[in-house]
PDB file of N, CA and C in Angstrom:
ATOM      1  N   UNK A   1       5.532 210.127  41.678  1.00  0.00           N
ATOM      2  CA  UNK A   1       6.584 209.234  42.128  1.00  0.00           C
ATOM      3  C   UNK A   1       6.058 208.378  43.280  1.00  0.00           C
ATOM      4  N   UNK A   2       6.063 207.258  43.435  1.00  0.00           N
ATOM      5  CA  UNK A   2       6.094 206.208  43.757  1.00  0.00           C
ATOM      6  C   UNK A   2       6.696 205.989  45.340  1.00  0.00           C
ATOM      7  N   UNK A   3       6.355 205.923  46.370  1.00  0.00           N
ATOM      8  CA  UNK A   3       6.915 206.337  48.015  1.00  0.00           C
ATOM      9  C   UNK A   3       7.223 204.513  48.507  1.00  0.00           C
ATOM     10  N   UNK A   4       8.400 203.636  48.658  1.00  0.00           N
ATOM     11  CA  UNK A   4       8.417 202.347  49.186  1.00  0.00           C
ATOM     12  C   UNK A   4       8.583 202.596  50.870  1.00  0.00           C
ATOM     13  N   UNK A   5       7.675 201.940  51.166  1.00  0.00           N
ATOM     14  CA  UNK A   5       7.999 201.914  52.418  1.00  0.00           C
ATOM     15  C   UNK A   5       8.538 200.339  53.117  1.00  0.00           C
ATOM     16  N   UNK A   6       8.946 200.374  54.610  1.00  0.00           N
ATOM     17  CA  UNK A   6       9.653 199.238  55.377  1.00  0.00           C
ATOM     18  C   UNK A   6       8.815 197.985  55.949  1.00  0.00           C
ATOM     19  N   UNK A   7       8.464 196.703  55.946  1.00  0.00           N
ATOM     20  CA  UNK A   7       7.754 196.119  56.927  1.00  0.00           C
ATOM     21  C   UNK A   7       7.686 197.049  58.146  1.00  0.00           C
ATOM     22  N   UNK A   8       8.320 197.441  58.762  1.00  0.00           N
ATOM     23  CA  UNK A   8       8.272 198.017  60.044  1.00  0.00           C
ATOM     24  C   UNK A   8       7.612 199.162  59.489  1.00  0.00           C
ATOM     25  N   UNK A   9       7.030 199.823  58.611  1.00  0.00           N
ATOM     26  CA  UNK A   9       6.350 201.146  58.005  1.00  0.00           C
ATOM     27  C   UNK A   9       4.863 200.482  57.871  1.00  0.00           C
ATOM     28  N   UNK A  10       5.119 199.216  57.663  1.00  0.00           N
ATOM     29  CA  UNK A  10       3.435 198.693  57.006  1.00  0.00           C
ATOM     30  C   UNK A  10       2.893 197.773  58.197  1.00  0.00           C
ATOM     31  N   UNK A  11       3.785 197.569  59.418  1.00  0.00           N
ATOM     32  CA  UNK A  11       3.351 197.397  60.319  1.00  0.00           C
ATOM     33  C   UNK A  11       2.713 198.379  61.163  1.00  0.00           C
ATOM     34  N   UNK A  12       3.222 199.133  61.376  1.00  0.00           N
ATOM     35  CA  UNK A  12       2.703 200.141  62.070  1.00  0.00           C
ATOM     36  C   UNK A  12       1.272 200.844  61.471  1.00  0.00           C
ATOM     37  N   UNK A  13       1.799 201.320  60.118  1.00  0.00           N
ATOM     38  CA  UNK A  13       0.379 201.748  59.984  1.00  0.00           C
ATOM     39  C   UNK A  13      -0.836 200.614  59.360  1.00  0.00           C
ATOM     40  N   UNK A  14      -0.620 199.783  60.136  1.00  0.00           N
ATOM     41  CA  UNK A  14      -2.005 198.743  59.325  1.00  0.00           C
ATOM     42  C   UNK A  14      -1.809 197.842  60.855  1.00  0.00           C
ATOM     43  N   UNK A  15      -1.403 198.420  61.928  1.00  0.00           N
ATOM     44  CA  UNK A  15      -1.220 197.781  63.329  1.00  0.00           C
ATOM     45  C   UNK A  15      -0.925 196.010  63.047  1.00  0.00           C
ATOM     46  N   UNK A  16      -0.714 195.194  61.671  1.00  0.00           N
ATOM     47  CA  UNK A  16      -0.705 193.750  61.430  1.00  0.00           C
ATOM     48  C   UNK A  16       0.870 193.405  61.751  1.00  0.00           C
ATOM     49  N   UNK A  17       0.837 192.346  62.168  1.00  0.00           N
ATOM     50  CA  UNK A  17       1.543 191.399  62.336  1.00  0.00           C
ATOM     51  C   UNK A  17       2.761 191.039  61.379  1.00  0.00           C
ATOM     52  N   UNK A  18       3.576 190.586  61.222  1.00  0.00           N
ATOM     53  CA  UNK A  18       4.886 190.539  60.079  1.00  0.00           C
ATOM     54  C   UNK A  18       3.924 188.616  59.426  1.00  0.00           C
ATOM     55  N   UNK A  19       3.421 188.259  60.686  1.00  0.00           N
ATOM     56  CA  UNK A  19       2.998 186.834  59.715  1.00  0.00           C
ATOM     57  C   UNK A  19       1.515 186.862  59.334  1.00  0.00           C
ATOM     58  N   UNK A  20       0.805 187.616  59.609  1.00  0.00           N
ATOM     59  CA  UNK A  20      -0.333 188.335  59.250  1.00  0.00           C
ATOM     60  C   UNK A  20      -0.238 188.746  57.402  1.00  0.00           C
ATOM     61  N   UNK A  21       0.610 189.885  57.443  1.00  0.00           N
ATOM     62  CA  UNK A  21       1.115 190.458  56.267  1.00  0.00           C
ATOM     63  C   UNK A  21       1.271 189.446  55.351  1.00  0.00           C
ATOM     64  N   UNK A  22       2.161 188.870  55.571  1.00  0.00           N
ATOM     65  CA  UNK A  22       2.478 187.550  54.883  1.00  0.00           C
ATOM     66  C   UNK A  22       1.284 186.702  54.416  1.00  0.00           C
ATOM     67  N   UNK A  23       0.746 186.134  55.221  1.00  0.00           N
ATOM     68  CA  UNK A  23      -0.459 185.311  55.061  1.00  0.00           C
ATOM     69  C   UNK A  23      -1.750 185.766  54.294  1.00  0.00           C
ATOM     70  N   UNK A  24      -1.604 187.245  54.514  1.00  0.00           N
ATOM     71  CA  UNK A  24      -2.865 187.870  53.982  1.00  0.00           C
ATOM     72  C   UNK A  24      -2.110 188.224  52.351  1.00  0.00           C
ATOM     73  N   UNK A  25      -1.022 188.362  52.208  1.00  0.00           N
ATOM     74  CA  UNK A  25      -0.404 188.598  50.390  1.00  0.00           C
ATOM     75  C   UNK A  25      -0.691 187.154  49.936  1.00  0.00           C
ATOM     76  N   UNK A  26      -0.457 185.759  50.946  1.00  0.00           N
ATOM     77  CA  UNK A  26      -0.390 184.552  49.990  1.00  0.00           C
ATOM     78  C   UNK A  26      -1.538 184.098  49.221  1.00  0.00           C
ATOM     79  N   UNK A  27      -2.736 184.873  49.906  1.00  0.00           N
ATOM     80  CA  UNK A  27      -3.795 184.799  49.989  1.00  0.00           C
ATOM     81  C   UNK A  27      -4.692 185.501  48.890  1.00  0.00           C
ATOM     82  N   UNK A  28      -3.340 186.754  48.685  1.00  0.00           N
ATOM     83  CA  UNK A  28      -4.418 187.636  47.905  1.00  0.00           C
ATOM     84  C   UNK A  28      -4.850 188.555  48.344  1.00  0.00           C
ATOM     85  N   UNK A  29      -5.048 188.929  49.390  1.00  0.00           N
ATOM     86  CA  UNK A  29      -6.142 189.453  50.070  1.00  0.00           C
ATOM     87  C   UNK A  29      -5.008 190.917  50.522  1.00  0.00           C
ATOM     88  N   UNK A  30      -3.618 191.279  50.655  1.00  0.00           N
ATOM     89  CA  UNK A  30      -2.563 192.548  51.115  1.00  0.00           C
ATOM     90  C   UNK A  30      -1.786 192.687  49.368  1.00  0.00           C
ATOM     91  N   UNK A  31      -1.401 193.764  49.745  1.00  0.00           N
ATOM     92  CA  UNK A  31      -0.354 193.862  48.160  1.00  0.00           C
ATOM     93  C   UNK A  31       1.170 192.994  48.635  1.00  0.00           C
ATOM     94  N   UNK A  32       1.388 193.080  47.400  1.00  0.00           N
ATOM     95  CA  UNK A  32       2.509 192.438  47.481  1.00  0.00           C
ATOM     96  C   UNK A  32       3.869 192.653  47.554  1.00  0.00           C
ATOM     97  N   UNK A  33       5.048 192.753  48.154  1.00  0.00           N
ATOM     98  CA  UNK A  33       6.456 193.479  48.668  1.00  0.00           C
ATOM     99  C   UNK A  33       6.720 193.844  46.770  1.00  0.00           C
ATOM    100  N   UNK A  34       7.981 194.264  46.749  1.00  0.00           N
ATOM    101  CA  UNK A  34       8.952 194.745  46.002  1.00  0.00           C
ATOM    102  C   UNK A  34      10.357 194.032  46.261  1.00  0.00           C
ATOM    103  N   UNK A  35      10.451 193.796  45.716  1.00  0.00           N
ATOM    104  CA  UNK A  35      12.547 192.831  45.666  1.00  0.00           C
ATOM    105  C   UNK A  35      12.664 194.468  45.150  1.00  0.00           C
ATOM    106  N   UNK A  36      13.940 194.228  46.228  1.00  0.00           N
ATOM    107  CA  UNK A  36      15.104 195.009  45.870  1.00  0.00           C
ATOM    108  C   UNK A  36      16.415 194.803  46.231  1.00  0.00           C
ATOM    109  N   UNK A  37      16.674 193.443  46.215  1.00  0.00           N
ATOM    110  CA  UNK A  37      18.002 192.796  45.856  1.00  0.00           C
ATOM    111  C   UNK A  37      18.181 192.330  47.133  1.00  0.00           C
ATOM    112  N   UNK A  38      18.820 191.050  46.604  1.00  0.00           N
ATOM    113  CA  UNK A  38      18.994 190.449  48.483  1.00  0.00           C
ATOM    114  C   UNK A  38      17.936 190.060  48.621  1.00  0.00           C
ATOM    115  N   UNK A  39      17.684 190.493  50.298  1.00  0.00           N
ATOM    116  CA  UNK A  39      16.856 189.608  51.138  1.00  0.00           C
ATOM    117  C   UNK A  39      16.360 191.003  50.897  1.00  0.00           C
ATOM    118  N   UNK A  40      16.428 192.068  50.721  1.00  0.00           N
ATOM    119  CA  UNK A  40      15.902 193.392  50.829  1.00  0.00           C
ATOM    120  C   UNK A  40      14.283 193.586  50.188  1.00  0.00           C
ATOM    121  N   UNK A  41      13.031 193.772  51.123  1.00  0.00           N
ATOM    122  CA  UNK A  41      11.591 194.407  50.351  1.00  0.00           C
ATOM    123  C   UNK A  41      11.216 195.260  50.539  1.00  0.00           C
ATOM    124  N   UNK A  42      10.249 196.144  50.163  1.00  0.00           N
ATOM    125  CA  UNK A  42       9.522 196.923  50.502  1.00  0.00           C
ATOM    126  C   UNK A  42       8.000 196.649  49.580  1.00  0.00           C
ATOM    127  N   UNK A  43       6.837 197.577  50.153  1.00  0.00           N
ATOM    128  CA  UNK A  43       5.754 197.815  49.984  1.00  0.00           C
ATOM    129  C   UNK A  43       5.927 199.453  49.066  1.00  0.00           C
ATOM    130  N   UNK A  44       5.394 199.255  48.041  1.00  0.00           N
ATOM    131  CA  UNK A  44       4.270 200.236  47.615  1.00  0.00           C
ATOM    132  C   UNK A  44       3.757 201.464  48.796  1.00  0.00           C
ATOM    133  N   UNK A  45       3.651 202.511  49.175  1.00  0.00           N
ATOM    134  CA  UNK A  45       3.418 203.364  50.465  1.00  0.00           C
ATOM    135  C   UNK A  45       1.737 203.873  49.547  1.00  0.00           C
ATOM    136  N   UNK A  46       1.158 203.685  48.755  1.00  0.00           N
ATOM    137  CA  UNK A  46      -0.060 203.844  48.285  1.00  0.00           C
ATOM    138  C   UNK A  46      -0.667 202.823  47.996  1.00  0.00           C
ATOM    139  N   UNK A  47      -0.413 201.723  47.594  1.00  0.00           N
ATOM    140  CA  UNK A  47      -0.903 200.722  48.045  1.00  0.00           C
ATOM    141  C   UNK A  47      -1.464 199.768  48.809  1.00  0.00           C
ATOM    142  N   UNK A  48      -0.565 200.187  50.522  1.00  0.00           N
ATOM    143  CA  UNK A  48      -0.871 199.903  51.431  1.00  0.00           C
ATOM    144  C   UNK A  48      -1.808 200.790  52.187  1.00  0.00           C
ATOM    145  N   UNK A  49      -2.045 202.074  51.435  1.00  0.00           N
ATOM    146  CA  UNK A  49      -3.376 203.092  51.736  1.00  0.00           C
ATOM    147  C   UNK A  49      -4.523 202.799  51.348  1.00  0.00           C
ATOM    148  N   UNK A  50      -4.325 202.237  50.205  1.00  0.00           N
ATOM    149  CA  UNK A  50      -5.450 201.596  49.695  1.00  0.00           C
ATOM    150  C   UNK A  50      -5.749 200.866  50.264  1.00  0.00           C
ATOM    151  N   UNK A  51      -5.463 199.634  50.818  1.00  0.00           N
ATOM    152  CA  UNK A  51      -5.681 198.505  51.374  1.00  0.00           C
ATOM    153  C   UNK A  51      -6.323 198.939  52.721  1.00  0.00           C
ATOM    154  N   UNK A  52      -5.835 199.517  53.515  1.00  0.00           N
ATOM    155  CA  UNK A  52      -6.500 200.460  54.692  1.00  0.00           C
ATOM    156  C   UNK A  52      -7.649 200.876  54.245  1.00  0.00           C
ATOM    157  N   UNK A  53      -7.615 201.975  52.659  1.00  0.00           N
ATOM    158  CA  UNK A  53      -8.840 202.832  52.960  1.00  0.00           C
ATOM    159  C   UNK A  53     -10.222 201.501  52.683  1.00  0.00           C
ATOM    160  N   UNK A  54      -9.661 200.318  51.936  1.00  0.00           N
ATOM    161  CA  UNK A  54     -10.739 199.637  52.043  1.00  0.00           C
ATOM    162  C   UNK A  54     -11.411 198.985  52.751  1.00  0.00           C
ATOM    163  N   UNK A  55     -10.561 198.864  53.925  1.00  0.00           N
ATOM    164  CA  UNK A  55     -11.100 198.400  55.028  1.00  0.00           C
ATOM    165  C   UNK A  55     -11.862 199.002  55.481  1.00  0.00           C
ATOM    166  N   UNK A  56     -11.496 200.556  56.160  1.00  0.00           N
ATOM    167  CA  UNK A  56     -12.630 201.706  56.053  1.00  0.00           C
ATOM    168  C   UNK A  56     -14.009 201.626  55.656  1.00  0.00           C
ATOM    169  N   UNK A  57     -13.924 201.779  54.288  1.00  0.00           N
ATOM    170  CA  UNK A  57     -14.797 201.762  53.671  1.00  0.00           C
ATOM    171  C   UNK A  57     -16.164 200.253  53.748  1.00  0.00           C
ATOM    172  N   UNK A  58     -15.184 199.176  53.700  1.00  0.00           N
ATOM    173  CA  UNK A  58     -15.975 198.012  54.204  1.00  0.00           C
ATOM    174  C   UNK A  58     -16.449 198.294  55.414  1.00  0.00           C
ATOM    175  N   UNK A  59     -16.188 198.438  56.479  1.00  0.00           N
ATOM    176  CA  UNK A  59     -16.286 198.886  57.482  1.00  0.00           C
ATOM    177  C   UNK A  59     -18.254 199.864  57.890  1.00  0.00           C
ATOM    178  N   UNK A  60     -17.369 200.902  57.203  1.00  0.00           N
ATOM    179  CA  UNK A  60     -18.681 202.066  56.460  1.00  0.00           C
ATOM    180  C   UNK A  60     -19.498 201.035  56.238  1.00  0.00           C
ATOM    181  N   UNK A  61     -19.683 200.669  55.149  1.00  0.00           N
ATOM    182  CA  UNK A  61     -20.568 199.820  54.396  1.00  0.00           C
ATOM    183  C   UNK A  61     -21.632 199.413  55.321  1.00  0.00           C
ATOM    184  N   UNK A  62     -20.737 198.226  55.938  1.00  0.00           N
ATOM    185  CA  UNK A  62     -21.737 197.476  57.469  1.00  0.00           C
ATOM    186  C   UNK A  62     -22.575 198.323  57.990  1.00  0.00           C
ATOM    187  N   UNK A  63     -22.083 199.840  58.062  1.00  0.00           N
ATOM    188  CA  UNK A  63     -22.635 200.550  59.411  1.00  0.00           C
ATOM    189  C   UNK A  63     -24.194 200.920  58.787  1.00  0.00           C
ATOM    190  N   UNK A  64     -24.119 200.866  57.274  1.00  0.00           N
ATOM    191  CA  UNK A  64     -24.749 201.774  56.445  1.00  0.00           C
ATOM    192  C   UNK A  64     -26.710 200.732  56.485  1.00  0.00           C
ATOM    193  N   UNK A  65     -26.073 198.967  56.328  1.00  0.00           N
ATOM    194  CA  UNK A  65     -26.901 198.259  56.167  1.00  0.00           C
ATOM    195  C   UNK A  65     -27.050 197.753  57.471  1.00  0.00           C
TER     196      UNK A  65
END
């Protein structure tokens, strides 16, 4: 099962910005919210792990070369 979490959930754990977030989905580059009626979104809560662990991992990478 599938965990949605809050902007204020995907802020915190990815320390970004609300226009950050934004800019980095228009881009391609963050996942993308969930409609759930209204003005109402959420994020994917594994998705946005992913997106972290790849940073990580990019991260790693650098240290490696």
């Amino acid at each position: 099962m599938q965990k949605l979490i809050t902007l204020n959930a995907v802020k915190a754990c990815t320390t970004k910005s609300r226009s950050y977030i934004y800019d980095a989905m228009g881009r391609g580059e963050f996942p993308k919210q969930v409609k759930l009626g209204g003005r109402s979104v959420a994020w994917v809560e594994s998705e946005v792990q992913e997106w972290i662990d790849a940073r990580i991992a990019a991260r790693d990478e650098e240290c490696v070369h």
